[in-house]
C-alpha atoms as a PDB file:
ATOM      1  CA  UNK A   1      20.690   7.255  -6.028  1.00  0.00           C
ATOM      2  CA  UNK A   2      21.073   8.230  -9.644  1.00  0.00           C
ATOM      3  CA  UNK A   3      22.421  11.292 -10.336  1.00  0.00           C
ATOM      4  CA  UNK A   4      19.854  14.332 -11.542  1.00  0.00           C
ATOM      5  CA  UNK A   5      20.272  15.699 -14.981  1.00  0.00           C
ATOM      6  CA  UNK A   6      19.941  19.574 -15.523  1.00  0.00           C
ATOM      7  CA  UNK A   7      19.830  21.213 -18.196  1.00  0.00           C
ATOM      8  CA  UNK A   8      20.260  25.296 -18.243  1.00  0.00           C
ATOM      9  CA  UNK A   9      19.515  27.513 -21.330  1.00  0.00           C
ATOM     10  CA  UNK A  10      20.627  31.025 -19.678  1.00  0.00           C
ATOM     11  CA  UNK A  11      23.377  32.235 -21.745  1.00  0.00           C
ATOM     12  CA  UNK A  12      24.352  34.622 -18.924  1.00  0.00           C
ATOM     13  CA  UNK A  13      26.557  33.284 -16.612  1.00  0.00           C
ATOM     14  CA  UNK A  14      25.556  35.074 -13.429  1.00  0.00           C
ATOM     15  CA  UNK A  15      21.906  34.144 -14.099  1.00  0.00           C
ATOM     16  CA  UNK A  16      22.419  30.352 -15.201  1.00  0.00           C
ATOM     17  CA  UNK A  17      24.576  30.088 -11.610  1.00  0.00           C
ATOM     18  CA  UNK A  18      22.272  31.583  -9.798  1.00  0.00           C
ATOM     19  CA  UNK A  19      19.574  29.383 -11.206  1.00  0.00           C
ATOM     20  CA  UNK A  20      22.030  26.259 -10.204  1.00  0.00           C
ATOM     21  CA  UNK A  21      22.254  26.953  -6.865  1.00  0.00           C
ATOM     22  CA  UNK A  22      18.384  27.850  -6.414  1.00  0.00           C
ATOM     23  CA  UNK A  23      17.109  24.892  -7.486  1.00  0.00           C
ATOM     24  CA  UNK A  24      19.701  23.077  -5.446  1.00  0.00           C
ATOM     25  CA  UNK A  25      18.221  24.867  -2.334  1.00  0.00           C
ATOM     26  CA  UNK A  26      14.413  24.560  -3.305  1.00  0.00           C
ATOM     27  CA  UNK A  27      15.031  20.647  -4.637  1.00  0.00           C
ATOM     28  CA  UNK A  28      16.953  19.788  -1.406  1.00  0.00           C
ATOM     29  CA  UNK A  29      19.859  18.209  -3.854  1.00  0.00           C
ATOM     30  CA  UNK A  30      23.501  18.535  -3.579  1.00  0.00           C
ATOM     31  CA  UNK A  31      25.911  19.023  -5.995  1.00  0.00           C
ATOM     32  CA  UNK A  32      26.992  15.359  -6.132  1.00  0.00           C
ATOM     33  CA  UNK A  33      23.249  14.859  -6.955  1.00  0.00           C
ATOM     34  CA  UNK A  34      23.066  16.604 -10.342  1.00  0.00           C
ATOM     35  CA  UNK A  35      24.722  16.733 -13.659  1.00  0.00           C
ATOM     36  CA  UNK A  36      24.577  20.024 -14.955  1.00  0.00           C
ATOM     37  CA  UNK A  37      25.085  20.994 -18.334  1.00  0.00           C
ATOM     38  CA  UNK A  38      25.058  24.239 -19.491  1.00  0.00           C
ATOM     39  CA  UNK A  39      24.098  24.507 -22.767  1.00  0.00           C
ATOM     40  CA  UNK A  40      25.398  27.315 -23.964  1.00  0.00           C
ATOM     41  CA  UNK A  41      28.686  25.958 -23.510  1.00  0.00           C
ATOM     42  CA  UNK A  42      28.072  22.087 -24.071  1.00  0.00           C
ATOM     43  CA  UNK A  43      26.541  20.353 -26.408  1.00  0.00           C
ATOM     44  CA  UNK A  44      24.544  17.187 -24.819  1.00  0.00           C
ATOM     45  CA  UNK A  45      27.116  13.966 -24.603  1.00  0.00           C
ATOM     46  CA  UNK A  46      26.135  11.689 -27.202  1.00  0.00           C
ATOM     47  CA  UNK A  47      26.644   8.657 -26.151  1.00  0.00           C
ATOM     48  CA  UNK A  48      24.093  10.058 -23.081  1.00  0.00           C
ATOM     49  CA  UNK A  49      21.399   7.804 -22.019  1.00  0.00           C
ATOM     50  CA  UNK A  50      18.680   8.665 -19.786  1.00  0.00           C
ATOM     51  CA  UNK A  51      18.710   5.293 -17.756  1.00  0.00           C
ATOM     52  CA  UNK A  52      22.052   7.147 -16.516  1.00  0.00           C
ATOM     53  CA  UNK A  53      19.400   9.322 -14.745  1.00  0.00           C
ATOM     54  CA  UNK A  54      16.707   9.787 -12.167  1.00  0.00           C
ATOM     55  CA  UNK A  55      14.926  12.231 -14.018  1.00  0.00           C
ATOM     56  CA  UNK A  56      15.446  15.567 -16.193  1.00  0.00           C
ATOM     57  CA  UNK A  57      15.080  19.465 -15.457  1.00  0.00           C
ATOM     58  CA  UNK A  58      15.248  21.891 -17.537  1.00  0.00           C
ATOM     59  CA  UNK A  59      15.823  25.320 -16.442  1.00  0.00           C
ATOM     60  CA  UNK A  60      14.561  28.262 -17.658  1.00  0.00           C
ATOM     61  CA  UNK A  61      15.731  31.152 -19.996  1.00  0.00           C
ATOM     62  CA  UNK A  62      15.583  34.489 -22.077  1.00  0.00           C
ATOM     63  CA  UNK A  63      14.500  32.723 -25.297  1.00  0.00           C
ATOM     64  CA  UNK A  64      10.863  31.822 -26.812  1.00  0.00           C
ATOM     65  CA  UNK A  65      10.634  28.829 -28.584  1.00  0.00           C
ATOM     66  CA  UNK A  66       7.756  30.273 -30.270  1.00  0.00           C
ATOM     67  CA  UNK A  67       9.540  32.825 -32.356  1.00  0.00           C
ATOM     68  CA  UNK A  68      10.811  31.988 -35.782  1.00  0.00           C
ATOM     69  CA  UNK A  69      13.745  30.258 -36.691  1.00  0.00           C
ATOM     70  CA  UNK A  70      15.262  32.749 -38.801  1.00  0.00           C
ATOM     71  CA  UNK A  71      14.504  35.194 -36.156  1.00  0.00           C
ATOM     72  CA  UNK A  72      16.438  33.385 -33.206  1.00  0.00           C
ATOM     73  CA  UNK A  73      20.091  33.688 -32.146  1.00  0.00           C
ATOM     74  CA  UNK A  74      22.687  30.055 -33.652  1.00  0.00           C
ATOM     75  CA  UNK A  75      23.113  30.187 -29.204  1.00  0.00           C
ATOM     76  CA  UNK A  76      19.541  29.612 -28.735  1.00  0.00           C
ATOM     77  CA  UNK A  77      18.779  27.425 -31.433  1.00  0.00           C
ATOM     78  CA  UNK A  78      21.656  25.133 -30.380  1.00  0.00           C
ATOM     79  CA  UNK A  79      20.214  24.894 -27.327  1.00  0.00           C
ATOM     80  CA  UNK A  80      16.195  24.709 -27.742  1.00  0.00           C
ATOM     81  CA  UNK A  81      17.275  21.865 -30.734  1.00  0.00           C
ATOM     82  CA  UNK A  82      19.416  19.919 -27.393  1.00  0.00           C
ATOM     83  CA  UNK A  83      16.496  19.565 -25.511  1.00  0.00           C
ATOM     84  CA  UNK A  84      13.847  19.065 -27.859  1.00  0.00           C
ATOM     85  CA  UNK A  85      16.464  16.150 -29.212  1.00  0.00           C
ATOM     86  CA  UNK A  86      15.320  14.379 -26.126  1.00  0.00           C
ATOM     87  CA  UNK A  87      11.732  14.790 -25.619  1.00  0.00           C
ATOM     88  CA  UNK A  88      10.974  11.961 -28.349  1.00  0.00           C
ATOM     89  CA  UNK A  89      12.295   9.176 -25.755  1.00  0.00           C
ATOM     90  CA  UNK A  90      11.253  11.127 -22.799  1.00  0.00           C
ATOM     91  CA  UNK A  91       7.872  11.253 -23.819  1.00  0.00           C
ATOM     92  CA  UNK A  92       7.855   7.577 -25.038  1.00  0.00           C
ATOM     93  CA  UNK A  93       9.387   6.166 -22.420  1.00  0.00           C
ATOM     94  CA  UNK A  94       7.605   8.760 -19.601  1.00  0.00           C
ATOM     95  CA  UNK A  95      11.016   9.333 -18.354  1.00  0.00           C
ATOM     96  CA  UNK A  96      11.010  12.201 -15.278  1.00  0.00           C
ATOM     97  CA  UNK A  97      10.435  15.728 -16.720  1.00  0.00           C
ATOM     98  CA  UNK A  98      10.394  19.002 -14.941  1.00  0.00           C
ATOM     99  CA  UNK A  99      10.810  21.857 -17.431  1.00  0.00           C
ATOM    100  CA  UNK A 100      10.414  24.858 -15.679  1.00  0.00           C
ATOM    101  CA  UNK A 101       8.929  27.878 -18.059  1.00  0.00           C
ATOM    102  CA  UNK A 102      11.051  27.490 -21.137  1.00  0.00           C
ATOM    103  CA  UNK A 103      10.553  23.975 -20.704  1.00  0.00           C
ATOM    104  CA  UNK A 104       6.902  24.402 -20.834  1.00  0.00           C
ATOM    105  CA  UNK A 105       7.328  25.562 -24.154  1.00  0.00           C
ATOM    106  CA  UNK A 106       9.492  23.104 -25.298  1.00  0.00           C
ATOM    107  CA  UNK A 107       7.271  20.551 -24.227  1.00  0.00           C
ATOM    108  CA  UNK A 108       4.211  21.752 -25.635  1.00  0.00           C
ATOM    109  CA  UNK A 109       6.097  22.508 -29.091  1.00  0.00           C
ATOM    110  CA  UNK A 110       6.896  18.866 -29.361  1.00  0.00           C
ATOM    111  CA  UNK A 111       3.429  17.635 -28.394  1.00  0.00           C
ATOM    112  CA  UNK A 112       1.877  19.816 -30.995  1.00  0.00           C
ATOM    113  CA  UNK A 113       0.743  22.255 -28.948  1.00  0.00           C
ATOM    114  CA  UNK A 114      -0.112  25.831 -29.678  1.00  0.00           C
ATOM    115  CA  UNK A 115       2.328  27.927 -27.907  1.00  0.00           C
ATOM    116  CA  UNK A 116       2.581  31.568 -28.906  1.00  0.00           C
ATOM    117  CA  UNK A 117       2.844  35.267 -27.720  1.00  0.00           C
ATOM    118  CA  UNK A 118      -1.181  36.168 -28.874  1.00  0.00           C
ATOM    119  CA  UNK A 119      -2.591  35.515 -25.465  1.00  0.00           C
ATOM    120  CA  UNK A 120      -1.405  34.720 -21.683  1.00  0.00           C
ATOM    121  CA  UNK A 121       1.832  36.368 -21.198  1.00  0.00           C
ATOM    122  CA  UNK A 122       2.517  37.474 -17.719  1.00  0.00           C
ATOM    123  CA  UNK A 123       5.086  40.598 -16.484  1.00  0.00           C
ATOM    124  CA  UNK A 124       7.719  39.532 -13.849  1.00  0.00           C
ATOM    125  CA  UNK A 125       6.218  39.211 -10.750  1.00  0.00           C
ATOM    126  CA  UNK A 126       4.157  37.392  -8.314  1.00  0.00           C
ATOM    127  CA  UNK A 127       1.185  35.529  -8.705  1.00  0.00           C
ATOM    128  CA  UNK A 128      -1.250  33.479  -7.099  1.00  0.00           C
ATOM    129  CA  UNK A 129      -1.598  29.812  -8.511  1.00  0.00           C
ATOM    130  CA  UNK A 130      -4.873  27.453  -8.389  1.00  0.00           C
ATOM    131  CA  UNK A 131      -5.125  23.802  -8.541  1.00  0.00           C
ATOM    132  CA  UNK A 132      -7.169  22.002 -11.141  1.00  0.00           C
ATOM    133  CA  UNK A 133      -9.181  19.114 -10.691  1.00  0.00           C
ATOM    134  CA  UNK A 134      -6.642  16.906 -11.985  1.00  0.00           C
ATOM    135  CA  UNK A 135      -4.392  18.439  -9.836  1.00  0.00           C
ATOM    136  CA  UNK A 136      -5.821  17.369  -6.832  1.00  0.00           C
ATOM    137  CA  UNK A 137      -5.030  14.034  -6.275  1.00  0.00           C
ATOM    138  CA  UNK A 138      -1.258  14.207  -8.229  1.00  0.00           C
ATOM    139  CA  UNK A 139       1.907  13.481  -6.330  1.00  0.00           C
ATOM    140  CA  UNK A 140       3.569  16.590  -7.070  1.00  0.00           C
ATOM    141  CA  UNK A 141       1.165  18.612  -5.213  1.00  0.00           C
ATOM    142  CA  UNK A 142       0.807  16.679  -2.288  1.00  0.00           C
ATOM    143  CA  UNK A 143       0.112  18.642   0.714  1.00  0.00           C
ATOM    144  CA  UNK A 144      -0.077  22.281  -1.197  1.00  0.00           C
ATOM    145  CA  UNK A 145      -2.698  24.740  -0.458  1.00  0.00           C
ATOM    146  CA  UNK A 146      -5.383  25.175  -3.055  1.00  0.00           C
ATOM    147  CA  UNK A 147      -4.125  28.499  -3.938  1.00  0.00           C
ATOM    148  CA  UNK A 148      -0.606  29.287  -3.534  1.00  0.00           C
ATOM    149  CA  UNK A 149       2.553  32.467  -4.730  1.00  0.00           C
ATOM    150  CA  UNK A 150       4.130  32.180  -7.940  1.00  0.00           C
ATOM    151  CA  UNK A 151       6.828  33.764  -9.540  1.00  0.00           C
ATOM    152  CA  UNK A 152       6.278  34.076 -13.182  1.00  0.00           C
ATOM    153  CA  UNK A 153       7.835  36.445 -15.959  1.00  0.00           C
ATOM    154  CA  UNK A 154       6.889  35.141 -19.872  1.00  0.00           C
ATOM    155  CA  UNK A 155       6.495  36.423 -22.670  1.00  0.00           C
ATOM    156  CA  UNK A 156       5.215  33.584 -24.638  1.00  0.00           C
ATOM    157  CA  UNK A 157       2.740  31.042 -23.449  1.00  0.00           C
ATOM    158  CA  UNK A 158       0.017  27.997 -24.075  1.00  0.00           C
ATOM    159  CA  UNK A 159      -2.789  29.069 -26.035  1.00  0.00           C
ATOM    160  CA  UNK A 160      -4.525  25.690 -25.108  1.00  0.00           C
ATOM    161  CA  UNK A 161      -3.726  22.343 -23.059  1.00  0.00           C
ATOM    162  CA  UNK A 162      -1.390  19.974 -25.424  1.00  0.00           C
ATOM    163  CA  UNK A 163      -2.624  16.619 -26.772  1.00  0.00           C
ATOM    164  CA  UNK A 164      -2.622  13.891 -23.891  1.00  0.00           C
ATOM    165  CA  UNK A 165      -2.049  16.345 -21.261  1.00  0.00           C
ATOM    166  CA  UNK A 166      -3.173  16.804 -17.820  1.00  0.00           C
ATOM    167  CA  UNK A 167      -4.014  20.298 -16.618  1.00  0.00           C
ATOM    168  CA  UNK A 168      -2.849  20.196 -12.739  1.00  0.00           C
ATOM    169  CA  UNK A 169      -2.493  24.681 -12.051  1.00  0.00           C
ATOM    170  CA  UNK A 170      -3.717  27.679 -13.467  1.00  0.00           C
ATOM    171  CA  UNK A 171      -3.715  31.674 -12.407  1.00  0.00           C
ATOM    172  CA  UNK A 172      -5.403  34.919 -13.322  1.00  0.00           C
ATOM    173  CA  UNK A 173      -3.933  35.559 -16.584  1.00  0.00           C
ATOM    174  CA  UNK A 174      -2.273  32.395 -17.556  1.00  0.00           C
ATOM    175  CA  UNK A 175      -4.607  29.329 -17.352  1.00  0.00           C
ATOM    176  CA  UNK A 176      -1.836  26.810 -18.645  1.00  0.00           C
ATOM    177  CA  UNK A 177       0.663  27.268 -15.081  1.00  0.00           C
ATOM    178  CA  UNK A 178       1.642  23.389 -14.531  1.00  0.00           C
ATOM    179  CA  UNK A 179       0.995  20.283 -17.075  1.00  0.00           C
ATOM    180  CA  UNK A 180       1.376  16.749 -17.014  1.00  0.00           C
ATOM    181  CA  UNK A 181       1.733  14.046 -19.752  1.00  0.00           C
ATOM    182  CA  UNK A 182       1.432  10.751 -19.130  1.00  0.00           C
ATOM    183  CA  UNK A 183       2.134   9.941 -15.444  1.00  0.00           C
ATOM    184  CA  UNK A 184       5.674  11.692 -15.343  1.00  0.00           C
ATOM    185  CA  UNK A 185       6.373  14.172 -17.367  1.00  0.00           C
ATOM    186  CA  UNK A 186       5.480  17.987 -15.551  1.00  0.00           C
ATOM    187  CA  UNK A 187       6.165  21.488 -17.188  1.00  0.00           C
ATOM    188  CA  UNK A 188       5.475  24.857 -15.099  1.00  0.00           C
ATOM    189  CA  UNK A 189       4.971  28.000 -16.709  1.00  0.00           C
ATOM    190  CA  UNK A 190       6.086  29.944 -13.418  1.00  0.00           C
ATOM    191  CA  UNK A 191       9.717  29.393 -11.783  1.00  0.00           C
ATOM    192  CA  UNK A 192       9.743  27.222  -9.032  1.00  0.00           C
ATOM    193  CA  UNK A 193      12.964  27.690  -7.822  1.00  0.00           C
ATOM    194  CA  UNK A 194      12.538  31.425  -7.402  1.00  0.00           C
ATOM    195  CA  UNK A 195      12.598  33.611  -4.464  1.00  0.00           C
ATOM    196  CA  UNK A 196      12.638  37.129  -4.000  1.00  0.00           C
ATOM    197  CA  UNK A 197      16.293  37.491  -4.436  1.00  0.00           C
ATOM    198  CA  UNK A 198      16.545  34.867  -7.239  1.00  0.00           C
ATOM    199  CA  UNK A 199      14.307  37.659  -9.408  1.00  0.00           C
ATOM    200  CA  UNK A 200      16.475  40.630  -7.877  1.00  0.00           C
ATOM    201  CA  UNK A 201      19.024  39.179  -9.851  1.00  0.00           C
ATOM    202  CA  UNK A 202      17.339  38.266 -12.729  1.00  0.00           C
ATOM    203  CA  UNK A 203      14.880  41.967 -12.968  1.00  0.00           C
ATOM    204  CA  UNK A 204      18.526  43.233 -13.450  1.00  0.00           C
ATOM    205  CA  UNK A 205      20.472  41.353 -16.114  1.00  0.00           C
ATOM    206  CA  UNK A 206      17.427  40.764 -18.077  1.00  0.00           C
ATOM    207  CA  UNK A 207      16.429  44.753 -17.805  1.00  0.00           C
ATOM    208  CA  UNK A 208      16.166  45.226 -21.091  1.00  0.00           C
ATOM    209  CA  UNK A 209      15.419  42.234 -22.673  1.00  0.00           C
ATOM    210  CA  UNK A 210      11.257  43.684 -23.315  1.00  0.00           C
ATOM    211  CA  UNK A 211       9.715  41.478 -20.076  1.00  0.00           C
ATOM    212  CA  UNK A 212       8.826  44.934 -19.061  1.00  0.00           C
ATOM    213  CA  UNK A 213       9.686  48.719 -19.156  1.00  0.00           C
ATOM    214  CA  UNK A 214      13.768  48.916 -17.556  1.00  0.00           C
ATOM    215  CA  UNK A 215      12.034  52.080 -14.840  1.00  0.00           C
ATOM    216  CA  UNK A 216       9.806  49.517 -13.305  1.00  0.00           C
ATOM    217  CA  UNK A 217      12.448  47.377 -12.346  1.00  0.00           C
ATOM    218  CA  UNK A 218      13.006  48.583  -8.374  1.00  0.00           C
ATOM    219  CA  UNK A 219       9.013  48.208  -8.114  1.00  0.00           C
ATOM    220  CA  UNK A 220       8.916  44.405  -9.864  1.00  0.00           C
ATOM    221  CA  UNK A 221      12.046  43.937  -7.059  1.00  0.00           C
ATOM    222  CA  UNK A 222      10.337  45.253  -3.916  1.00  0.00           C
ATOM    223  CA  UNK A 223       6.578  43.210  -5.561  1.00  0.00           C
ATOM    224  CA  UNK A 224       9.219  40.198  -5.684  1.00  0.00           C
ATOM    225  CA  UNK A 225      10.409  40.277  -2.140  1.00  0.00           C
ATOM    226  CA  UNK A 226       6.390  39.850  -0.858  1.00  0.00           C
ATOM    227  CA  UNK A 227       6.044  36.956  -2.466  1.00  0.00           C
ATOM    228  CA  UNK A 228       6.157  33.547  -0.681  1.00  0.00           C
ATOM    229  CA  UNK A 229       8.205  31.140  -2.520  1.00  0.00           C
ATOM    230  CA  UNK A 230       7.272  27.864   0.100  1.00  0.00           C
ATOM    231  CA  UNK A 231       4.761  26.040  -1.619  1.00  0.00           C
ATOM    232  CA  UNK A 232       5.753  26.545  -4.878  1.00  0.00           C
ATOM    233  CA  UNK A 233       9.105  24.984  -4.057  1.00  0.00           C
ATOM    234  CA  UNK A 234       7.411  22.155  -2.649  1.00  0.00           C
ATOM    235  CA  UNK A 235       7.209  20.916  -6.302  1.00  0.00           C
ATOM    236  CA  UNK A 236      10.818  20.946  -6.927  1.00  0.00           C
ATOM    237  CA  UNK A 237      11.054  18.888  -4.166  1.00  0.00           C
ATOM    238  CA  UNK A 238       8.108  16.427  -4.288  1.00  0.00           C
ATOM    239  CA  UNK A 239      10.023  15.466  -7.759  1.00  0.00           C
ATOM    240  CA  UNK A 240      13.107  14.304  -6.469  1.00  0.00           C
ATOM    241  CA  UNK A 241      11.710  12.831  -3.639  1.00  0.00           C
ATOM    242  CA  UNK A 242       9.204  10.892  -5.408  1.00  0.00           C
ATOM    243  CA  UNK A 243      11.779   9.809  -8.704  1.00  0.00           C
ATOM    244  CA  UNK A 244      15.092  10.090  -6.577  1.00  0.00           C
END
């Protein structure tokens, strides 16, 4: 099998371990499955090519590819500019895509979609996801329950669907939770990776980083621990299964 490529944006390096080791237990990979780079030390190789892999993921992360360029850190704009580098023969070639919440955004950027803080955001915690009609019938969500736990934290989101995309999961606040371009290339809004302990971690090192007020935290923690992270999970791995 061909290796797994991830890519991580979390410049922390508690978080972007954690993250590592989450979506090796949720994807059902090992560590000899993946190449991980983490962009915040490593630039992407560049004499990479994608027939090297089975299919990308991109992780999530504190940044919003929605805010301005001036405005955002030379860390984060190295990285967003990494993995935006690659959607132009991802897209074209409907390579394997999972970006998970940042990579929502990234993916929607570079389709020309509108993807902003005026409507949609969601505070850190647990939601309850529905499938679309074009969600039914796609491989991904094989065998989930029409209404299923989330674990979503954004600050930015879709304001509509991008051009050529499928819309496959929605919730409450967000309507834009899972996409799909072409046949292959997926984007979540929430985390699917996450469990309750995964957003212990994270509630704490991104305290104060304005996803919500720093005295909620130990009541977004205990909210986090209710959820049920199985079917969401699921997703993860359906997409190696079905590409690995």
């Amino acid at each position: 099998m061909k290796p797994f490529l991830l890519l991580q944006l979390r410049p922390e390096a508690e978080a972007s371990d954690n993250e590592y080791e989450a979506i090796l237990n949720r994807s059902g990979l090992g560590t000899g499955d993946v190449r991980r780079i983490r962009l915040e030390h490593a630039d992407l190789p560049a004499d990479m090519k994608l027939d090297d892999y089975a299919g990308v993921i991109v992780g999530g992360g504190p940044g919003c590819v929605s805010d301005p360029e001036d405005q955002k850190p030379a860390l984060e704009r190295r990285m967003e500019h990494a993995v935006l580098s690659l959607m132009p023969e991802i897209t074209a070639l409907d390579f394997p895509f999972l970006g998970c919440c940042y990579g929502i955004g990234i993916l929607a950027h570079y389709l020309g979609g509108a993807v902003s803080k005026e409507r949609f955001s969601e505070p850190v915690s647990v939601t309850r996801a529905s499938v679309e009609p074009d969600g039914r019938d796609d491989p991904l969500l094989c065998e989930l329950p029409e209404r299923f736990d989330i674990f979503v934290g954004h600050k930015e989101a879709l304001q509509e669907l991008p051009p050529g995309c499928r819309h496959l999961l929605s919730s409450p606040a967000c309507p834009h939770q899972m996409i799909r371009y072409g046949e292959n290339v997926y984007a979540t809004q929430f985390h699917p990776e996450a469990d309750g302990s995964v957003f212990e971690l994270r509630i704490e090192i991104y305290r104060h980083k304005g996803y919500f007020e720093p005295h909620e935290a130990d009541e977004l923690i205990a909210a986090a621990y209710k959820g049920d992270p199985g079917p969401a999970s699921r997703i993860l791995r359906n997409f190696v299964e079905r590409y690995g």
